[in-house]
C-alpha atoms as a PDB file:
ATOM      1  CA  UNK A   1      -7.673  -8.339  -0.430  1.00  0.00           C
ATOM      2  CA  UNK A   2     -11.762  -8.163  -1.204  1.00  0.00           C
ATOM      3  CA  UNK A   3     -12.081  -4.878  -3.360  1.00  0.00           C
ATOM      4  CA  UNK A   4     -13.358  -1.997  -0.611  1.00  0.00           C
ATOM      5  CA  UNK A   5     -17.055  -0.941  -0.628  1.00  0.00           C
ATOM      6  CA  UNK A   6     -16.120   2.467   0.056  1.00  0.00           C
ATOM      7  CA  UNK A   7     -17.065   5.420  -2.638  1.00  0.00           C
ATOM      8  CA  UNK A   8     -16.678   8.887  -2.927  1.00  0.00           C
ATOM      9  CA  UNK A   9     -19.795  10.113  -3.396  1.00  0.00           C
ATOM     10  CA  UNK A  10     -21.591  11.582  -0.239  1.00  0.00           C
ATOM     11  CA  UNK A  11     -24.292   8.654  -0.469  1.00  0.00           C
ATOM     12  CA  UNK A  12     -21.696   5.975  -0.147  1.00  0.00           C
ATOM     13  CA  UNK A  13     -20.212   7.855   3.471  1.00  0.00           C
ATOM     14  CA  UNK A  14     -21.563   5.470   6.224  1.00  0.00           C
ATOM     15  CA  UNK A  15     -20.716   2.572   3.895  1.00  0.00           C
ATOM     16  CA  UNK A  16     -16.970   4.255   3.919  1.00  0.00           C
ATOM     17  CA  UNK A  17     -16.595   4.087   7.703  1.00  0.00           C
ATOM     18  CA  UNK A  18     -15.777   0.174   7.192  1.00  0.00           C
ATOM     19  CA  UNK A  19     -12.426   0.902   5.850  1.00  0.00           C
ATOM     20  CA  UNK A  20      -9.717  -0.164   7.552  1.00  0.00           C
ATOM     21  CA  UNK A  21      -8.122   2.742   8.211  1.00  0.00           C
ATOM     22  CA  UNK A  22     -11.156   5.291   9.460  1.00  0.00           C
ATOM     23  CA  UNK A  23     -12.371   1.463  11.855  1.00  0.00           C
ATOM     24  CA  UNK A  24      -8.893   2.089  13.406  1.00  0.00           C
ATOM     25  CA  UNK A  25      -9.450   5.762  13.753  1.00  0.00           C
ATOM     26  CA  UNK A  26     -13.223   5.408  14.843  1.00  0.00           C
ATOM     27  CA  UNK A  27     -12.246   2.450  17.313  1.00  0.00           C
ATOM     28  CA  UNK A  28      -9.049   4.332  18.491  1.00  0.00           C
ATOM     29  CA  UNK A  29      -7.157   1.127  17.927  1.00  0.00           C
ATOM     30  CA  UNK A  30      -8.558  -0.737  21.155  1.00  0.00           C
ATOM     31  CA  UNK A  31     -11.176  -3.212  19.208  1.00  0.00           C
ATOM     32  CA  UNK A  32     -10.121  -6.457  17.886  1.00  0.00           C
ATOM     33  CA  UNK A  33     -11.455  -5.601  14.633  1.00  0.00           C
ATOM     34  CA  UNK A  34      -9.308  -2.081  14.738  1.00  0.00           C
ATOM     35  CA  UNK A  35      -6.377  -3.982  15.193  1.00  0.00           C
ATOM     36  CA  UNK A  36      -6.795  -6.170  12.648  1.00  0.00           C
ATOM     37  CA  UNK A  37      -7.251  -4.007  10.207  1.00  0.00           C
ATOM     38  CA  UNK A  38      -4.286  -2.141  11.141  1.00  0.00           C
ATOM     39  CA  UNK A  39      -2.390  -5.337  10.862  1.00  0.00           C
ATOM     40  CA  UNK A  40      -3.470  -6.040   7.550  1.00  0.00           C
ATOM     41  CA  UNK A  41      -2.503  -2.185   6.620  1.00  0.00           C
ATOM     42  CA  UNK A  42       1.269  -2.564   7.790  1.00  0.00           C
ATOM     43  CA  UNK A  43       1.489  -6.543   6.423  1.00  0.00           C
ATOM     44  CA  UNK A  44       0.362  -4.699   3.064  1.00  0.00           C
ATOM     45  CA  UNK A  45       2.557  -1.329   3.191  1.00  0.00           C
ATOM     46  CA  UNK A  46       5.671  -3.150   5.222  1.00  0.00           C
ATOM     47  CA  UNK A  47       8.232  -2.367   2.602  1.00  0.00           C
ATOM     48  CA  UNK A  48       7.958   1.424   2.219  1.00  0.00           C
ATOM     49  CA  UNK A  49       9.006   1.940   5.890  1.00  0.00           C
ATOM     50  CA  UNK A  50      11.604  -0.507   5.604  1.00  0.00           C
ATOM     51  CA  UNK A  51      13.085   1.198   2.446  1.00  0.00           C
ATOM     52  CA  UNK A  52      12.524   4.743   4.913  1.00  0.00           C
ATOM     53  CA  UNK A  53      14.723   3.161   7.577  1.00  0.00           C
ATOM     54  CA  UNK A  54      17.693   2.137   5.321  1.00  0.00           C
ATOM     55  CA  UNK A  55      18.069   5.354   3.450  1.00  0.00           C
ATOM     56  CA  UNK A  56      18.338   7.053   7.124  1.00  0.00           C
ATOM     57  CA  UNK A  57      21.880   4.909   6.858  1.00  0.00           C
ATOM     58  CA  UNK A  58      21.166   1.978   8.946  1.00  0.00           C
ATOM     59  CA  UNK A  59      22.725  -1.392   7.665  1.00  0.00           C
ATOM     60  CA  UNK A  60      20.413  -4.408   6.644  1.00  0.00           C
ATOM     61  CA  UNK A  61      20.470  -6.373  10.066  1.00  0.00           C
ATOM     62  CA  UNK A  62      19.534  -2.893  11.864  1.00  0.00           C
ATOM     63  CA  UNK A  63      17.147  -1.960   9.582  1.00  0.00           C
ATOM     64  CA  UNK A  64      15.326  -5.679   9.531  1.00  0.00           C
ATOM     65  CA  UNK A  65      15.689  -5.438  13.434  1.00  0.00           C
ATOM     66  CA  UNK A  66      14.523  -1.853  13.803  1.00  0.00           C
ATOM     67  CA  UNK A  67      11.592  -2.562  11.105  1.00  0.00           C
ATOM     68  CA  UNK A  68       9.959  -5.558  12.781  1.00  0.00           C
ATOM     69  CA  UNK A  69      10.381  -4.003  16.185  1.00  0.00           C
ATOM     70  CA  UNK A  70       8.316  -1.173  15.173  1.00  0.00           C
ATOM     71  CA  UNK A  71       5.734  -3.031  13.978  1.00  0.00           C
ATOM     72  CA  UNK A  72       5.573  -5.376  16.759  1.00  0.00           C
ATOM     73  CA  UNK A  73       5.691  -2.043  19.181  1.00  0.00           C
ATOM     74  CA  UNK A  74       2.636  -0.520  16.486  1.00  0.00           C
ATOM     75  CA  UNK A  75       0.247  -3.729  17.302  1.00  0.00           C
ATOM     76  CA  UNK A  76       0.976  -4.363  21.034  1.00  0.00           C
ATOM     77  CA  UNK A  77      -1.947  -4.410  22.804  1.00  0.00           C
ATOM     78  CA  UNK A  78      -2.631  -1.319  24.377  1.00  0.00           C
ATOM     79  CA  UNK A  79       0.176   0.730  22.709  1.00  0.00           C
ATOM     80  CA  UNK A  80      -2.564   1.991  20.084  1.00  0.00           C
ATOM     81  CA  UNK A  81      -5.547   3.690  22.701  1.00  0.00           C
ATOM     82  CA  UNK A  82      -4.435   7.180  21.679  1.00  0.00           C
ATOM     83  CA  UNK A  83      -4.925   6.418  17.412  1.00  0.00           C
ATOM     84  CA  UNK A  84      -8.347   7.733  17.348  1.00  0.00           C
ATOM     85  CA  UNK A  85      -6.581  10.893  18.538  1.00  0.00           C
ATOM     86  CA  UNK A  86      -4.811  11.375  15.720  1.00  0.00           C
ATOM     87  CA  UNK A  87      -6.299  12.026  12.078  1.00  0.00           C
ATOM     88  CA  UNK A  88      -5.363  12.028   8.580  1.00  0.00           C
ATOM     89  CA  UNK A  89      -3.992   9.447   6.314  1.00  0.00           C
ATOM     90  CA  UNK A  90      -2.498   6.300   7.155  1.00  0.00           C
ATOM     91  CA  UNK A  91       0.461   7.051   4.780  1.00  0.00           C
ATOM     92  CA  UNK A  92       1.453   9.954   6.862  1.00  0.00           C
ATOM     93  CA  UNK A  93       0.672   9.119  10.511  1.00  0.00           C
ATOM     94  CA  UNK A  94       2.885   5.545  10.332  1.00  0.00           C
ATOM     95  CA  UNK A  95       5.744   7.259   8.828  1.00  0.00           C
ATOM     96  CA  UNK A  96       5.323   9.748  11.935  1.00  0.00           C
ATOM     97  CA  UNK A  97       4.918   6.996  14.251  1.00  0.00           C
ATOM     98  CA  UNK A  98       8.695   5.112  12.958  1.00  0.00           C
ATOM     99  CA  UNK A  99      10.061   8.586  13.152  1.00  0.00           C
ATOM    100  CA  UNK A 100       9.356   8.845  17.165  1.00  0.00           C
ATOM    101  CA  UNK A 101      10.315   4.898  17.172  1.00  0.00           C
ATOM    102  CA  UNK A 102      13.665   5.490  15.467  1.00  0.00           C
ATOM    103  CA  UNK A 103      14.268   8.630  17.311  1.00  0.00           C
ATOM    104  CA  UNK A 104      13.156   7.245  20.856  1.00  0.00           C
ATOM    105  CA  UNK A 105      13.783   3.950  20.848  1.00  0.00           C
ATOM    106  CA  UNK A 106      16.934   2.605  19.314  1.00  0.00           C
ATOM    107  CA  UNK A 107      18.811   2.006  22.567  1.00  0.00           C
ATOM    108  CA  UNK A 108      16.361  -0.275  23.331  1.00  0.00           C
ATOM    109  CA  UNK A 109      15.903  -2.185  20.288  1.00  0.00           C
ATOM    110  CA  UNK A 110      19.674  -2.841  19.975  1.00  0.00           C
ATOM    111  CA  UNK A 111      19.613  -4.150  22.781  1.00  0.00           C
ATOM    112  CA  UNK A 112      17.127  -6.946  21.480  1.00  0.00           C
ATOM    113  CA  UNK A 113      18.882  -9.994  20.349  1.00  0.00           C
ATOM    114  CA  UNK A 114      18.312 -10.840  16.688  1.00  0.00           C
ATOM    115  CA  UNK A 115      15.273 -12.418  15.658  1.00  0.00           C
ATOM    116  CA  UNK A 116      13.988 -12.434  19.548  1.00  0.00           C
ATOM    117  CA  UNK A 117      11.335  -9.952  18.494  1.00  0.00           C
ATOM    118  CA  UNK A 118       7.601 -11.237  18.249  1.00  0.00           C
ATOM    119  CA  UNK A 119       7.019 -11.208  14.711  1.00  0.00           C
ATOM    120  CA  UNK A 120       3.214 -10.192  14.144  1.00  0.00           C
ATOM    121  CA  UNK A 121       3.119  -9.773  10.136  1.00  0.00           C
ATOM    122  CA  UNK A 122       4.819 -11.267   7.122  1.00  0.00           C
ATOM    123  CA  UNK A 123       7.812  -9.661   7.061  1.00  0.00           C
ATOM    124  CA  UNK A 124      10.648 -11.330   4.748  1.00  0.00           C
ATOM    125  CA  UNK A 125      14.302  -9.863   5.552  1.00  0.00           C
ATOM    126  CA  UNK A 126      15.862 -11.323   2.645  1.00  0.00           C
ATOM    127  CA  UNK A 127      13.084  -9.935   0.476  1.00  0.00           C
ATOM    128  CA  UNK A 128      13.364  -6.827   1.960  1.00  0.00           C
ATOM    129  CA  UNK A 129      17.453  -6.335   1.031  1.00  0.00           C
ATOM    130  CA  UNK A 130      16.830  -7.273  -2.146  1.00  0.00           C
ATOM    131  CA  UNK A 131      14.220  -5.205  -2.977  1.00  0.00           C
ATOM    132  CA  UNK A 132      16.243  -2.423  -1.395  1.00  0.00           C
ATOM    133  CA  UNK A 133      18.903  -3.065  -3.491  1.00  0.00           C
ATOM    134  CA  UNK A 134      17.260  -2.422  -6.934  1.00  0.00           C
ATOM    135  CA  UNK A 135      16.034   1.172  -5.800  1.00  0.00           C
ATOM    136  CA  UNK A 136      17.753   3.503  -7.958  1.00  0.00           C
ATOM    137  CA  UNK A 137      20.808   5.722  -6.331  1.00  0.00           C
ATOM    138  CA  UNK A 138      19.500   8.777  -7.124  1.00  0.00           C
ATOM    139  CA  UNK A 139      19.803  11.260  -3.941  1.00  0.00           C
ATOM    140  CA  UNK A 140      16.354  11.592  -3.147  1.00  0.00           C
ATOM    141  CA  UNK A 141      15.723  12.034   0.467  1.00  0.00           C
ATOM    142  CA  UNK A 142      14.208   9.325   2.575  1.00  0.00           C
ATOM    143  CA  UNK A 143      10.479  10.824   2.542  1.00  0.00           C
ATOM    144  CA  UNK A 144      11.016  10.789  -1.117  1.00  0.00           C
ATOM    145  CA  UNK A 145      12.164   7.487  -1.458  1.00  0.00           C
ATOM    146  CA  UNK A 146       9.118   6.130   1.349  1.00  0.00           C
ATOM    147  CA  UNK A 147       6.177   8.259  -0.687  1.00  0.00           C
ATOM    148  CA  UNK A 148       7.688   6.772  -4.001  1.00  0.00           C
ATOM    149  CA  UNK A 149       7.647   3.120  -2.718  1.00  0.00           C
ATOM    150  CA  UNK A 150       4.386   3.993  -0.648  1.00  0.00           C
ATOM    151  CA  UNK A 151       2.866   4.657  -4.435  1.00  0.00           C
ATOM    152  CA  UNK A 152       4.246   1.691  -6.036  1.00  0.00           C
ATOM    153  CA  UNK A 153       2.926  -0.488  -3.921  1.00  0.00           C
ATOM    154  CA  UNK A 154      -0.369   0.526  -4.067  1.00  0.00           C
ATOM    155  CA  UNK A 155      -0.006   0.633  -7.696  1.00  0.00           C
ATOM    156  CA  UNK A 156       0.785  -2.881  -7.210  1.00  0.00           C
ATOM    157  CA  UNK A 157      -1.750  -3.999  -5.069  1.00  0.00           C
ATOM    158  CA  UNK A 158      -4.189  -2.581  -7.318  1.00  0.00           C
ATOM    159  CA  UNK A 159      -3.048  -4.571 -10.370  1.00  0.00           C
ATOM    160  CA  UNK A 160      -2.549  -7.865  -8.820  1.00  0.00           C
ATOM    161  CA  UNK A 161      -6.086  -7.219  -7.277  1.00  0.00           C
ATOM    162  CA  UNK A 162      -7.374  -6.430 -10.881  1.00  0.00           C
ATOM    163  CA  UNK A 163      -5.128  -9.759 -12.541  1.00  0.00           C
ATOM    164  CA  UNK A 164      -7.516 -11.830  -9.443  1.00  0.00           C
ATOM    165  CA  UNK A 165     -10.645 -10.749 -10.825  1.00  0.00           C
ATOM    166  CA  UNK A 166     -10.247 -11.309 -14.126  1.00  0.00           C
ATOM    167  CA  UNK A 167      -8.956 -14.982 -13.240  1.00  0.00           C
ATOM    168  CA  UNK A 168     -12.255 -15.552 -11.109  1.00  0.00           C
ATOM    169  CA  UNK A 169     -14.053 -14.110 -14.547  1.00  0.00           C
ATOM    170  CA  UNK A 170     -12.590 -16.524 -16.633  1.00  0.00           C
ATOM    171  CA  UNK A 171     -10.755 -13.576 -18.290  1.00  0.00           C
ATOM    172  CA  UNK A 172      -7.266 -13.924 -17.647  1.00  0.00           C
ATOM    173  CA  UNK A 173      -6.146 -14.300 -20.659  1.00  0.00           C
ATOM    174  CA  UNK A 174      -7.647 -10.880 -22.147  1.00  0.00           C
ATOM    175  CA  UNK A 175      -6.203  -9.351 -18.873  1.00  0.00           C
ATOM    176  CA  UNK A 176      -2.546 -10.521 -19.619  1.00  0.00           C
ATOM    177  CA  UNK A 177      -2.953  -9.223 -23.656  1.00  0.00           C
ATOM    178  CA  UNK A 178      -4.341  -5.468 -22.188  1.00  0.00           C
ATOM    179  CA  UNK A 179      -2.456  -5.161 -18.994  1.00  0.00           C
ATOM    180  CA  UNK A 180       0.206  -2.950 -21.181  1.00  0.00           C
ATOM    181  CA  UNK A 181      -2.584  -0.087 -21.512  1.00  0.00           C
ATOM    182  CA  UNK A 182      -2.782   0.334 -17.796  1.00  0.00           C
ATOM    183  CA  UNK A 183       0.925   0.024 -17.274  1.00  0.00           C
ATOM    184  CA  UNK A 184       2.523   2.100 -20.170  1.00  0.00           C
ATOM    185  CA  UNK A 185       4.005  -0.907 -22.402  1.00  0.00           C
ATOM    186  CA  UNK A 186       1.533  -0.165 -25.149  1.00  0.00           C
ATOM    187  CA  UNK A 187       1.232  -2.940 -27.822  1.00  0.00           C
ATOM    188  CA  UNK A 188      -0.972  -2.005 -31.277  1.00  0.00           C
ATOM    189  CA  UNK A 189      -4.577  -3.121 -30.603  1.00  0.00           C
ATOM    190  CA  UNK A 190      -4.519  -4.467 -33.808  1.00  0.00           C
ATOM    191  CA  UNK A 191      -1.747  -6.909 -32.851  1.00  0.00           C
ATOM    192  CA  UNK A 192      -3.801  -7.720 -29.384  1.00  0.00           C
ATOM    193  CA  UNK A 193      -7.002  -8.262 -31.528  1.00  0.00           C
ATOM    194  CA  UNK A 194      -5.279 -11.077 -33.696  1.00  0.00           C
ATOM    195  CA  UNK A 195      -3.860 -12.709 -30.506  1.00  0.00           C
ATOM    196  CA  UNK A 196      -7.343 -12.923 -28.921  1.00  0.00           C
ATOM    197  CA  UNK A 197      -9.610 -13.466 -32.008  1.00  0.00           C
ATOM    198  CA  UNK A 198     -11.329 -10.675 -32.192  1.00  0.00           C
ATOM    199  CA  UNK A 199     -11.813  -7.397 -33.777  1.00  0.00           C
ATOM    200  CA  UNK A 200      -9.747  -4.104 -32.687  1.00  0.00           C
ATOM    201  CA  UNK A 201     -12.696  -2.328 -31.582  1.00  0.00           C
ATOM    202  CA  UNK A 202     -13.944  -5.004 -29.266  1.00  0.00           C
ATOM    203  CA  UNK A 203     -10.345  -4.278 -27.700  1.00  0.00           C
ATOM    204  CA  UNK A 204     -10.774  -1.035 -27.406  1.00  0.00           C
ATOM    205  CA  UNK A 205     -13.925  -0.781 -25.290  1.00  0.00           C
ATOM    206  CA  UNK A 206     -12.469  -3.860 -23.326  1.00  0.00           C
ATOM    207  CA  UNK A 207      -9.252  -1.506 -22.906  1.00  0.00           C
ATOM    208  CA  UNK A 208     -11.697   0.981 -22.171  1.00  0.00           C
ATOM    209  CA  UNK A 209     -13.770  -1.015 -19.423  1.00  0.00           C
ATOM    210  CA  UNK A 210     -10.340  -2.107 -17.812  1.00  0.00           C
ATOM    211  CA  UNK A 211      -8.954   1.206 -17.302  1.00  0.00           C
ATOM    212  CA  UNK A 212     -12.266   2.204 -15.724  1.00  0.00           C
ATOM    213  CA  UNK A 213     -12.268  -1.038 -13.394  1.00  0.00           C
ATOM    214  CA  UNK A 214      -8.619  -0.326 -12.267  1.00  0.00           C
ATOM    215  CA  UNK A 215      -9.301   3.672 -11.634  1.00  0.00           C
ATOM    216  CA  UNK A 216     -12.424   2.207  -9.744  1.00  0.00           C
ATOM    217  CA  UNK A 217     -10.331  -0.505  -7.776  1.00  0.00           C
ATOM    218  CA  UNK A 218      -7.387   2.518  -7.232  1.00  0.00           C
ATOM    219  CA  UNK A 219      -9.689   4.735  -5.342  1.00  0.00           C
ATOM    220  CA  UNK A 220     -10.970   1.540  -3.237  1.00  0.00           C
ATOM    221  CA  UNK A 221      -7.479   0.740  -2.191  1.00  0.00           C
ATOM    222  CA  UNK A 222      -7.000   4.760  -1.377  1.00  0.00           C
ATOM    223  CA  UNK A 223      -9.868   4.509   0.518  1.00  0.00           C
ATOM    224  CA  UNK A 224      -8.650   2.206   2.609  1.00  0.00           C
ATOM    225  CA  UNK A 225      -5.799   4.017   3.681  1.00  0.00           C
ATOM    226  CA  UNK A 226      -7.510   7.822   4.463  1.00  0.00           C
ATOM    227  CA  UNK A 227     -10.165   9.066   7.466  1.00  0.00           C
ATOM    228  CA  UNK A 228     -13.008  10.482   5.126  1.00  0.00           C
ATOM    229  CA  UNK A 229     -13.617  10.430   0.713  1.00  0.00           C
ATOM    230  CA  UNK A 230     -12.968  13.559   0.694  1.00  0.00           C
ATOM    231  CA  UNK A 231      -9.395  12.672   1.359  1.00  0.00           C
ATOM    232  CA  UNK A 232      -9.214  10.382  -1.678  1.00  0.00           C
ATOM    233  CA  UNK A 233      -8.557  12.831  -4.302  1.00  0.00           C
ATOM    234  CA  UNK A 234      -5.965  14.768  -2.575  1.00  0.00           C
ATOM    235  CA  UNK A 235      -4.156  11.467  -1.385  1.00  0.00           C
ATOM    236  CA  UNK A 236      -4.118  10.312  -5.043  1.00  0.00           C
ATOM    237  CA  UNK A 237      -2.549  13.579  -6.275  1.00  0.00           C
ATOM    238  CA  UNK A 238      -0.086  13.299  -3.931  1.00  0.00           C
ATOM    239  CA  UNK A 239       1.128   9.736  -4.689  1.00  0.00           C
ATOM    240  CA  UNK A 240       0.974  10.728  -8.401  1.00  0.00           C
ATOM    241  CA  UNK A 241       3.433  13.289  -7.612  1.00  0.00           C
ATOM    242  CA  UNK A 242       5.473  11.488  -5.611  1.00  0.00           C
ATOM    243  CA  UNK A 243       5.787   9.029  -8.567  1.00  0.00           C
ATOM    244  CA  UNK A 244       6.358  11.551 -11.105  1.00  0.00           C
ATOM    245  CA  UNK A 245       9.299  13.629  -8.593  1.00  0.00           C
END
């Protein structure tokens, strides 16, 4: 994914509208390049609604049937005309939107044979159960559990994007050594200096730089995913909570 062009500063606003999420909004969902976007949205944030569905109690071949219904239901043409209708973030309006699907539709899509569905993004069902299966057992709720993965997937978006533009900078190696500062595994800078030839506080303004690139790429991917900047900030305390709960 291309890092977004969106800011927060009031300057950068009609350069914002281009993010995927407010196109879908300002298109309400009927352009080709609406639903696009939107496809590349739930191909990228699949796994937190799958996760949603199985802590609701539904076994693995329900929950991969149920999941890949939705989305195939989500980018149907012509299911999405009333989108521009509704606002806010992205996060919050598609867990919504499986809510009415699970609540509304489940005679329906159990009556679907398995694997008949059209599938419209990468969706792995093997991937998905094993994934599930390394969440932790604690008795968090399903929200809980979908606004946790929702952050760590972003998270992880946001580093693999970072890891890509170092490689295309010929810096992949310094990438790998500092990655720790931006993840918690801290290793002396010292030690990290010796490893790359250089002196400690060379690493510490490239630490420095990094963490300022990834905050910068963060907010980007955020972007992405809310109506207007202002939204940014409050989306970003929220997933920090949700990580921290």
């Amino acid at each position: 994914m291309a890092p977004s062009r969106a800011e927060s500063s009031p300057a950068a606003a009609p350069v914002f509208a281009t993010t995927r999420w407010s196109m879908v909004l300002r298109a309400k969902g009927d352009s080709s390049g609406a639903h696009e976007s939107l496809a590349a949205l739930c191909e990228a944030y699949w796994y937190p609604l799958y996760a949603f569905v199985r802590r609701q109690g539904y076994p693995p071949p329900d929950a991969q049937d149920l999941t890949q219904e939705f989305f195939a239901r989500l980018l149907a043409k012509g299911w999405l005309a009333g989108v521009g209708r509704e606002r806010g973030k992205f996060r919050s309006w598609l867990l919504a939107s499986l809510k009415h699907f699970l609540a509304n539709e489940w005679d329906r899509a159990q009556a679907l044979k398995r694997g008949g569905q059209t599938t419209l993004i990468s969706f792995d069902d093997n991937t998905a159960e094993v994934r599930y299966r390394r969440e932790p057992v604690a008795p968090e709720s399903a929200d809980q559990l979908y606004d946790r993965r929702w952050a760590l997937t972003l998270l992880d978006r946001v580093l693999a994007h970072l890891r890509a533009e170092s490689e295309r900078l010929g810096k992949l190696a310094q990438f790998e050594a500092l990655k720790g500062a931006l993840t918690g595994e801290k290793t002396p800078y010292a030690e990290i200096a010796v490893a790359l030839d250089t002196t400690e506080g060379a690493i510490k303004v490239a630490v420095h730089r990094l963490r300022e690139r990834y905050r910068a790429l963060l907010r980007a991917e955020i972007a992405e995913t809310v109506a207007t900047p202002a939204e940014i900030d409050e989306e970003l305390r929220h997933l920090l909570a949700a990580l921290s709960s």
